[in-house]
C-alpha atoms as a PDB file:
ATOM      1  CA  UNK A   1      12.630  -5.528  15.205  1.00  0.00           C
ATOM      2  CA  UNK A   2      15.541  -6.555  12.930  1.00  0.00           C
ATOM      3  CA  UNK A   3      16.339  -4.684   9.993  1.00  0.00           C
ATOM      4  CA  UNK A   4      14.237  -6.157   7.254  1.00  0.00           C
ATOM      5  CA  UNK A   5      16.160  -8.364   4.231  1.00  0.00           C
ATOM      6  CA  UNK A   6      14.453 -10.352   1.469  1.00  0.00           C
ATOM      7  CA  UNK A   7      16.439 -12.089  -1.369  1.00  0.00           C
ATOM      8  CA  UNK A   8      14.160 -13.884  -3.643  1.00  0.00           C
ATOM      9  CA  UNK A   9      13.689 -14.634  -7.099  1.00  0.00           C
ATOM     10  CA  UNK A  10      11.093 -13.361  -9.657  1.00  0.00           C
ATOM     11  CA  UNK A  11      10.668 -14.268 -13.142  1.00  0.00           C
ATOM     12  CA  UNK A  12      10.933 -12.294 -16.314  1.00  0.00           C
ATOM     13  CA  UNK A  13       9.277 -14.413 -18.849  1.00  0.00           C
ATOM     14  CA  UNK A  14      11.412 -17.660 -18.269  1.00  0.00           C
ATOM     15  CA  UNK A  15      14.655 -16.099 -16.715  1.00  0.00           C
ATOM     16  CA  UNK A  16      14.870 -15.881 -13.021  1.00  0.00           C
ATOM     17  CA  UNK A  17      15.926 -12.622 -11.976  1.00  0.00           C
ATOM     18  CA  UNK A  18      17.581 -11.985  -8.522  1.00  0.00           C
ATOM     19  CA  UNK A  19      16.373  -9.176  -6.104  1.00  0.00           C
ATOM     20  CA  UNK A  20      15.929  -8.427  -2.748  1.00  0.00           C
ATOM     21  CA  UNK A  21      13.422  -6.391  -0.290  1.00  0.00           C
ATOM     22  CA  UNK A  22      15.007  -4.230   2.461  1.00  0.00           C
ATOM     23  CA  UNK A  23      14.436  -0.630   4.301  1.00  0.00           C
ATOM     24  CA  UNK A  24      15.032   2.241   2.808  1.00  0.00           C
ATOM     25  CA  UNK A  25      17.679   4.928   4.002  1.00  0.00           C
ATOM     26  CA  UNK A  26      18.401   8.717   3.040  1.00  0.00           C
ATOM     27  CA  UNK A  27      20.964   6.748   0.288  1.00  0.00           C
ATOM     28  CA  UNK A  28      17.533   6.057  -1.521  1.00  0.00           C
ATOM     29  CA  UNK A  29      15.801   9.410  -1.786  1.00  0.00           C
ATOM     30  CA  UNK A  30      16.642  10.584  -5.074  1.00  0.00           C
ATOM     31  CA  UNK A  31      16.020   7.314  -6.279  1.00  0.00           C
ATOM     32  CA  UNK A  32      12.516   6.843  -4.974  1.00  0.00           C
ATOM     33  CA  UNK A  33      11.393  10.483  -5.781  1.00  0.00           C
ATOM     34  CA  UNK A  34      12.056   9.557  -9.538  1.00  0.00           C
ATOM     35  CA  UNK A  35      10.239   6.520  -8.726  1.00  0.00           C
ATOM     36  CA  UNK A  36       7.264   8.040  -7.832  1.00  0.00           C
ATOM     37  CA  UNK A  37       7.063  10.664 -11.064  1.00  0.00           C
ATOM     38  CA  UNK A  38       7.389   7.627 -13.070  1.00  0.00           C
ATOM     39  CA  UNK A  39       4.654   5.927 -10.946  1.00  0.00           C
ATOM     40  CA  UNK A  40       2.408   8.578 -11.105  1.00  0.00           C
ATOM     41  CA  UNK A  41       2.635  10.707 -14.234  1.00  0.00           C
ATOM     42  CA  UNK A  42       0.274  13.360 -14.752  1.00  0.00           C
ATOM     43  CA  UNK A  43      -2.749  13.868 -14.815  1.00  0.00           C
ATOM     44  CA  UNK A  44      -1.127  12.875 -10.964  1.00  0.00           C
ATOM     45  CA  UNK A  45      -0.454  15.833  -9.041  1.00  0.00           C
ATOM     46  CA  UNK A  46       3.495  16.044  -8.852  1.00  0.00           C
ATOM     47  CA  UNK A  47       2.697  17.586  -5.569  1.00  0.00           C
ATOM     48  CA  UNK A  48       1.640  14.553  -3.873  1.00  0.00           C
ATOM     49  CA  UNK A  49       5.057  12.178  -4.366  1.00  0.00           C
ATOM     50  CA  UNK A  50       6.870  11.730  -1.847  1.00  0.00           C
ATOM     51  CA  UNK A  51       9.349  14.711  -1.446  1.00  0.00           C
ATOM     52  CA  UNK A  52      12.769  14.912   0.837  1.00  0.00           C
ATOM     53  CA  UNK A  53      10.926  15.694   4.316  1.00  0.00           C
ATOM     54  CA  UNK A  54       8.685  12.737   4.274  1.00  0.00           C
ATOM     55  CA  UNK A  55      11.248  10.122   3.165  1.00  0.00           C
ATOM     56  CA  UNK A  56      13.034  11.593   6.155  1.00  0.00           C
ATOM     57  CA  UNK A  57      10.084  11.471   8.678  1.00  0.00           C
ATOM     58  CA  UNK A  58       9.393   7.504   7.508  1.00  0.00           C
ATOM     59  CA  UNK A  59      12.602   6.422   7.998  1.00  0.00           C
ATOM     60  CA  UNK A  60      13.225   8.035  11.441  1.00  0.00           C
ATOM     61  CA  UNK A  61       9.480   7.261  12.702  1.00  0.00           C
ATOM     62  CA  UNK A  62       9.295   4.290  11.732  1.00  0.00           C
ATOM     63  CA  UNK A  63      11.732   2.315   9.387  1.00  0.00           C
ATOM     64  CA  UNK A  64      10.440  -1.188   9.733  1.00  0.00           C
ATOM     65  CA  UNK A  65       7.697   0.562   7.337  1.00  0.00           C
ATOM     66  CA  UNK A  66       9.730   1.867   5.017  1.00  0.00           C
ATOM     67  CA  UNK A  67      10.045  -0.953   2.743  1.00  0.00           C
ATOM     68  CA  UNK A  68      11.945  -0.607  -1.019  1.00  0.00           C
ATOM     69  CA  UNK A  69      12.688  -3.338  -3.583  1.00  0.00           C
ATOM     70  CA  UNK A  70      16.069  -4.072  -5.780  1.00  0.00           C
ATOM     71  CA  UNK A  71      15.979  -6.192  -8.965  1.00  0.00           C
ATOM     72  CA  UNK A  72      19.718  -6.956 -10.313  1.00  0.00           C
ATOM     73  CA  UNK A  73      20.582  -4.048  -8.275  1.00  0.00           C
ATOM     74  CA  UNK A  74      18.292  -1.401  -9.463  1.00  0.00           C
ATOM     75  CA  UNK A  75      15.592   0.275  -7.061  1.00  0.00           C
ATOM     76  CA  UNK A  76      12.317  -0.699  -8.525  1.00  0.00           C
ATOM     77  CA  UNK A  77       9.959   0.286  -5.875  1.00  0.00           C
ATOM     78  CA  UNK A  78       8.715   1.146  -2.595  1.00  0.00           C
ATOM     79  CA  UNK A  79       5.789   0.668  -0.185  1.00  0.00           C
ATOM     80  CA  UNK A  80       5.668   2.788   3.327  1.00  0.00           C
ATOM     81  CA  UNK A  81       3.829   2.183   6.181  1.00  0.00           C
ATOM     82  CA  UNK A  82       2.713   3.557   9.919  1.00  0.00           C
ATOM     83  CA  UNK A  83       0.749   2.089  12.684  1.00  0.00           C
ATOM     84  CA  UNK A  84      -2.364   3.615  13.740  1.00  0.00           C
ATOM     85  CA  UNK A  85      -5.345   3.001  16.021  1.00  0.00           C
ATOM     86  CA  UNK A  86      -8.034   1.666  14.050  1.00  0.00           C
ATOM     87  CA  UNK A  87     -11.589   1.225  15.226  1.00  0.00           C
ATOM     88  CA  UNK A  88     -13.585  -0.570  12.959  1.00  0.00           C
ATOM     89  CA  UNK A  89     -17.064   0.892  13.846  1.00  0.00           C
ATOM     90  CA  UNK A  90     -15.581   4.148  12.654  1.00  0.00           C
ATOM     91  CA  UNK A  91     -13.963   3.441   9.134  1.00  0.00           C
ATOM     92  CA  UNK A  92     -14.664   6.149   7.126  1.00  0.00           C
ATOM     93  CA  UNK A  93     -11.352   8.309   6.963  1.00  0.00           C
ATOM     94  CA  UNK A  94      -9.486   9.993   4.291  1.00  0.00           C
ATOM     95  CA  UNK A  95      -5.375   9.519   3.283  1.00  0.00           C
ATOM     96  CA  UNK A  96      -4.326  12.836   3.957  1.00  0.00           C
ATOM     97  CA  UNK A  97      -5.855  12.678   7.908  1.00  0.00           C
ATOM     98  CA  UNK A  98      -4.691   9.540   8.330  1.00  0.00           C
ATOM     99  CA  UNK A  99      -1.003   9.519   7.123  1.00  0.00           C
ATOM    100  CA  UNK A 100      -0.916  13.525   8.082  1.00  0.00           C
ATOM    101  CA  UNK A 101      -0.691  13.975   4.076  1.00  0.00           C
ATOM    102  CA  UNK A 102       2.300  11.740   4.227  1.00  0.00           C
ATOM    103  CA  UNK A 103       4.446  12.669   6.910  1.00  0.00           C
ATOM    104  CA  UNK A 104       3.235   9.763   8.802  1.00  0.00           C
ATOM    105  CA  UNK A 105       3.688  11.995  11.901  1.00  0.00           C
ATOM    106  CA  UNK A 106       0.551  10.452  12.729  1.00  0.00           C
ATOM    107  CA  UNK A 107       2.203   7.464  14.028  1.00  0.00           C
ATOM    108  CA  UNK A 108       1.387   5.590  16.684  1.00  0.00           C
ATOM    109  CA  UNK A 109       3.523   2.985  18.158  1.00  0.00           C
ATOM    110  CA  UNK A 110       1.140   1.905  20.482  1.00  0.00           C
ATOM    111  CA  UNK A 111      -1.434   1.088  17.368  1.00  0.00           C
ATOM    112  CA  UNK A 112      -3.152  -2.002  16.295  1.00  0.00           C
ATOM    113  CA  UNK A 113      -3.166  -1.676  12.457  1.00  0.00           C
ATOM    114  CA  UNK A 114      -0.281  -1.308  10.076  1.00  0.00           C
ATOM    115  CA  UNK A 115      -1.575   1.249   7.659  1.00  0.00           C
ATOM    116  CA  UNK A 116      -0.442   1.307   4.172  1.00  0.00           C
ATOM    117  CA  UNK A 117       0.817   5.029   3.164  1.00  0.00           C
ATOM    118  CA  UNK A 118       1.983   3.979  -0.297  1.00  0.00           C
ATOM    119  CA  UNK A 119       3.235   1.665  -2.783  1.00  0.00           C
ATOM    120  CA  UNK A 120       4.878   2.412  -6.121  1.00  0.00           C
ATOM    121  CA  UNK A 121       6.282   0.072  -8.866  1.00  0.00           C
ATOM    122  CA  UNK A 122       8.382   1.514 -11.679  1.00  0.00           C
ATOM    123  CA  UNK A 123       6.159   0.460 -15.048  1.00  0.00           C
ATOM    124  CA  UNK A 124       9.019  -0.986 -16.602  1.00  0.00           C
ATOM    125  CA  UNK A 125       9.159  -3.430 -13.742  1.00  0.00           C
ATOM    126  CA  UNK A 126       5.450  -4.578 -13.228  1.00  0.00           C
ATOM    127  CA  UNK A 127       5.548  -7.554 -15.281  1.00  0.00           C
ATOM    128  CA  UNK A 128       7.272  -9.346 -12.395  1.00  0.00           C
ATOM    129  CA  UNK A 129       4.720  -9.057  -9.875  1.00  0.00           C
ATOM    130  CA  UNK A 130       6.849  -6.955  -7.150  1.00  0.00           C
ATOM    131  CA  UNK A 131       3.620  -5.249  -5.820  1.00  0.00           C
ATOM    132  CA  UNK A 132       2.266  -8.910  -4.234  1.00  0.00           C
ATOM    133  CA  UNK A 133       5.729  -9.207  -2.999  1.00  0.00           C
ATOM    134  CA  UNK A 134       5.920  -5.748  -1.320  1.00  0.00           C
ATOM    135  CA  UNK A 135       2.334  -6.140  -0.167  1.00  0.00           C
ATOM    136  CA  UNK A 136       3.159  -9.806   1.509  1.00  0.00           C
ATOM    137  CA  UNK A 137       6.306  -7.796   2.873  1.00  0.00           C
ATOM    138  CA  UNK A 138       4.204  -6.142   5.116  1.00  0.00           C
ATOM    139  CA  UNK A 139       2.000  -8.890   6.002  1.00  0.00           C
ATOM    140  CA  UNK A 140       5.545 -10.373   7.878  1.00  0.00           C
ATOM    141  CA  UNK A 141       6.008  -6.659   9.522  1.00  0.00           C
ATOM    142  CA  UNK A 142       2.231  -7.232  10.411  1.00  0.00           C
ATOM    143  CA  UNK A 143       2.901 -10.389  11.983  1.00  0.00           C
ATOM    144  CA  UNK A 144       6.098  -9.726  13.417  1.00  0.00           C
ATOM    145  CA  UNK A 145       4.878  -6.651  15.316  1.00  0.00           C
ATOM    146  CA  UNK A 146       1.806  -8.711  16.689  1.00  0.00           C
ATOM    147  CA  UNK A 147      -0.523  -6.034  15.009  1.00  0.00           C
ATOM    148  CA  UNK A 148      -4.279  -6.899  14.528  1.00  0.00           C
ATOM    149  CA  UNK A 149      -4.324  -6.047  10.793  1.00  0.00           C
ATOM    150  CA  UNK A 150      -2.798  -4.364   7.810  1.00  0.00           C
ATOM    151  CA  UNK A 151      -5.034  -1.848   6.323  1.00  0.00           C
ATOM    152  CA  UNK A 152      -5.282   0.719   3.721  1.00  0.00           C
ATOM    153  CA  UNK A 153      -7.487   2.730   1.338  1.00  0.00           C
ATOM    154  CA  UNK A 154      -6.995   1.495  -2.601  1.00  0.00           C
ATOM    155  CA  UNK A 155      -7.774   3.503  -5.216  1.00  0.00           C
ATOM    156  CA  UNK A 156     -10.661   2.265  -7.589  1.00  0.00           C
ATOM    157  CA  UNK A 157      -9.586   4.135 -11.029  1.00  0.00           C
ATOM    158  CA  UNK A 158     -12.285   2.124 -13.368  1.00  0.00           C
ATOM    159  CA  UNK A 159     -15.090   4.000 -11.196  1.00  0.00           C
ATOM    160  CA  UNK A 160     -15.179   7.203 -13.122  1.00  0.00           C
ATOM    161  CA  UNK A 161     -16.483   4.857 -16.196  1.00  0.00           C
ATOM    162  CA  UNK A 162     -19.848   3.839 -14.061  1.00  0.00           C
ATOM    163  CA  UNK A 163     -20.117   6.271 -11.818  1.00  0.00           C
ATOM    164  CA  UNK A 164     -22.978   8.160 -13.683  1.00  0.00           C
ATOM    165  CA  UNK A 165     -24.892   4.064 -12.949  1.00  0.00           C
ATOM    166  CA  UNK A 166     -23.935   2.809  -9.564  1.00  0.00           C
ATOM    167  CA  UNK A 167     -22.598   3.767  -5.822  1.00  0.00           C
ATOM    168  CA  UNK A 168     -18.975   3.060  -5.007  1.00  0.00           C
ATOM    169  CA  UNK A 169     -20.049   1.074  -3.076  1.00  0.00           C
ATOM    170  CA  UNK A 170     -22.026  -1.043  -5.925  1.00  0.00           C
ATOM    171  CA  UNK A 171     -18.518  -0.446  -7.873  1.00  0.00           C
ATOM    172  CA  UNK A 172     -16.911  -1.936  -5.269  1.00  0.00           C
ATOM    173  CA  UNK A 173     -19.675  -5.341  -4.226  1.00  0.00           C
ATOM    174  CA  UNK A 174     -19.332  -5.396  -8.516  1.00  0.00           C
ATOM    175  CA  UNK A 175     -15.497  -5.945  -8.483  1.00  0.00           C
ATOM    176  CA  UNK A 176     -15.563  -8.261  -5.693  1.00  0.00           C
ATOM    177  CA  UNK A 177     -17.937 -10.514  -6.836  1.00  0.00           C
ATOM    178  CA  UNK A 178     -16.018 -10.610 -10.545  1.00  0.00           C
ATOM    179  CA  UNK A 179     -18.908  -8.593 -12.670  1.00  0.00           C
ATOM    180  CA  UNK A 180     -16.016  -5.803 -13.140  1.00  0.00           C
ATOM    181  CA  UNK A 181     -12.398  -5.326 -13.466  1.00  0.00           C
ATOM    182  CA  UNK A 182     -10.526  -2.598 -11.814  1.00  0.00           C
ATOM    183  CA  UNK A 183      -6.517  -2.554 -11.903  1.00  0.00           C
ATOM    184  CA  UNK A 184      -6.150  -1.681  -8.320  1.00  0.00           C
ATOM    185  CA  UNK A 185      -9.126  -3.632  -6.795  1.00  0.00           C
ATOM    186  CA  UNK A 186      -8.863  -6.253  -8.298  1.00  0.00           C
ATOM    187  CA  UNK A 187      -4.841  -6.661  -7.876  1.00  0.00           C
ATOM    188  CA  UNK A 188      -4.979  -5.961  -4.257  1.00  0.00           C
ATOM    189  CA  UNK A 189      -7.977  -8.921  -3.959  1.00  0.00           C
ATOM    190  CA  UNK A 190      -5.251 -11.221  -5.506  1.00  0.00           C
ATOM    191  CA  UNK A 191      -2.962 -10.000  -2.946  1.00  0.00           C
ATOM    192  CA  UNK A 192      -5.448 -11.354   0.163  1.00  0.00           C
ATOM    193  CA  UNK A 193      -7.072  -8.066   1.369  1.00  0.00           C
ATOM    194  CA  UNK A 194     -10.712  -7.974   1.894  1.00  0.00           C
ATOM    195  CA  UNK A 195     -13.174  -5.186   1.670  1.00  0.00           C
ATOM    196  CA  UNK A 196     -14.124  -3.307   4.828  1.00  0.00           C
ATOM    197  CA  UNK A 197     -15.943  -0.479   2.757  1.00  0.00           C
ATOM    198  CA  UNK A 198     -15.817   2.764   1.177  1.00  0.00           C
ATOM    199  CA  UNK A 199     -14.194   6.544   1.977  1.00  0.00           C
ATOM    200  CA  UNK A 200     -15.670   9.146   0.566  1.00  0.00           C
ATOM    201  CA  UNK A 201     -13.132  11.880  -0.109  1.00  0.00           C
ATOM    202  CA  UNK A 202     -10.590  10.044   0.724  1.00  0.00           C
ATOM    203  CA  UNK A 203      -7.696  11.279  -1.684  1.00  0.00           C
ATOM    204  CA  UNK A 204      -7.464  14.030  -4.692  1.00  0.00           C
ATOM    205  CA  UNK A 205      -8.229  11.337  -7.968  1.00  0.00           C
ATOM    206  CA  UNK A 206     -10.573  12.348 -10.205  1.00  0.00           C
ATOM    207  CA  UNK A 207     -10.953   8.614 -11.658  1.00  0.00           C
ATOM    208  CA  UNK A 208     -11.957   7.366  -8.573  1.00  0.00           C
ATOM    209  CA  UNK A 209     -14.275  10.353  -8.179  1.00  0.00           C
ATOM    210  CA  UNK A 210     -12.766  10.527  -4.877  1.00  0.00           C
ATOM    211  CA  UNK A 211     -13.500   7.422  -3.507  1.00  0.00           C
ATOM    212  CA  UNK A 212     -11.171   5.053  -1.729  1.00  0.00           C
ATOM    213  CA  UNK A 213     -12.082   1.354  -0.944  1.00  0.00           C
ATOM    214  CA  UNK A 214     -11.049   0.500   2.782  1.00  0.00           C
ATOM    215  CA  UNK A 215      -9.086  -3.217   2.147  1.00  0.00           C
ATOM    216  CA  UNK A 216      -7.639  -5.332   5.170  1.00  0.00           C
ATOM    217  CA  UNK A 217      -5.743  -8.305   6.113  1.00  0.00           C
ATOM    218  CA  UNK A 218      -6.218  -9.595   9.107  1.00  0.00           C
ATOM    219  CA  UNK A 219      -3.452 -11.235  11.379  1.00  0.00           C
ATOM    220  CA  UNK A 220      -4.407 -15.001  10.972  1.00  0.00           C
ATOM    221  CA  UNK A 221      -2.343 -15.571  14.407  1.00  0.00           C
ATOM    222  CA  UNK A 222      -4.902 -12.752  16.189  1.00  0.00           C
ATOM    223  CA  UNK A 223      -8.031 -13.076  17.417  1.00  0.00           C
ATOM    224  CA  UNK A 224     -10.810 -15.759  17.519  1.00  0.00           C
ATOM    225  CA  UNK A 225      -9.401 -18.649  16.205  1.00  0.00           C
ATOM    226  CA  UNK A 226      -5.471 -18.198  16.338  1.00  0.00           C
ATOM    227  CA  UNK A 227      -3.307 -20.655  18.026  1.00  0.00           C
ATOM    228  CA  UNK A 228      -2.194 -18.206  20.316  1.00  0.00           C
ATOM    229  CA  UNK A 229      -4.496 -15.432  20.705  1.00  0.00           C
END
């Protein structure tokens, strides 16, 4: 697969701004390590951003994963990705199995999913929507690699607030059918993923009480109905 290279436009207010989405290389580590502290202040564990060793494992397992984004020149975020086996009768799993707590050693070339490690935007940047774009960058790598789906666990930070009321998996039916809000739910709903269902345990995040909501996208050129399944 070719090296991946996005130049595009996005908007701040009414000014279109000029930036680009590409692979990552060991040029970027610094960069995206300060990313992620920004990303995920505390109460975040500063143990769990990316450190030195797995930006080095992603981009010699498996680069066409390692996705960043530039706006006028200045890293502004990230997403990183693996390919696993998935079996959907089996989809309870946690991040730290899965992505072997980020070293992605985990995977597998052979897969049929394109797993979602981790995305990051830097807050000053959010306003112009870079997460959809480095979401629907991995739809292409999806597509591209003839994978079956892109998967991956969101986190569903509003839970903690009705936890003591309903299931996460009543948090979760509750989001998708518009009754709540959540900022990651909701955002990645806008994004095209669909609920599979809920992990229990699946990452350290107290306002998600631990839960993590399974979300997919399925390959519209796989399967029953594609032109060329």
């Amino acid at each position: 697969m070719a090296g991946y290279h996005q130049p595009f436009y996005v908007y701040d207010g009414t000014e279109p701004v000029s930036a680009v989405i590409r692979r990552y290389t060991p040029d970027d580590f610094e960069e995206l390590i300060v990313i992620q502290s920004e990303t995920f202040p505390p109460p975040y564990p500063s143990e769990q951003w990316w450190n030195t060793e797995q930006l080095s494992q992603h981009v010699s397992r498996f680069p066409a994963g390692a996705l960043c984004v530039e706006v006028n020149g200045v890293l502004a975020g990230s997403i990183t990705s693996l390919i696993v086996n998935y079996n959907p009768a089996e989809p309870a799993h946690s991040w730290a199995d899965t992505t072997d707590n980020g070293y992605i050693r985990t995977h597998q070339p052979d897969g049929n999913t394109l797993y979602i490690a981790d995305i990051c935007v830097r807050p000053r940047f959010r306003k112009l929507g870079l997460g959809k774009w480095l979401i629907q960058a991995l739809y292409h790598v999806t597509v591209e690699l003839g994978l079956e789906r892109l998967l991956g666990g969101g986190r569903m930070p509003g839970y903690h607030l009705h936890a003591a009321k309903m299931t996460a998996e009543e948090y979760l039916d509750a989001v998708v059918r518009g009754k709540l809000k959540d900022p990651v739910i909701t955002f990645l709903l806008r994004c095209g993923r669909t609920p599979v269902g809920v992990a229990a345990h699946y990452l350290d995040d107290e306002e998600s009480c631990h839960y993590g909501a399974l979300m997919e996208w399925r390959n519209p050129f796989k399967g029953e109905g594609s032109i060329i399944s």
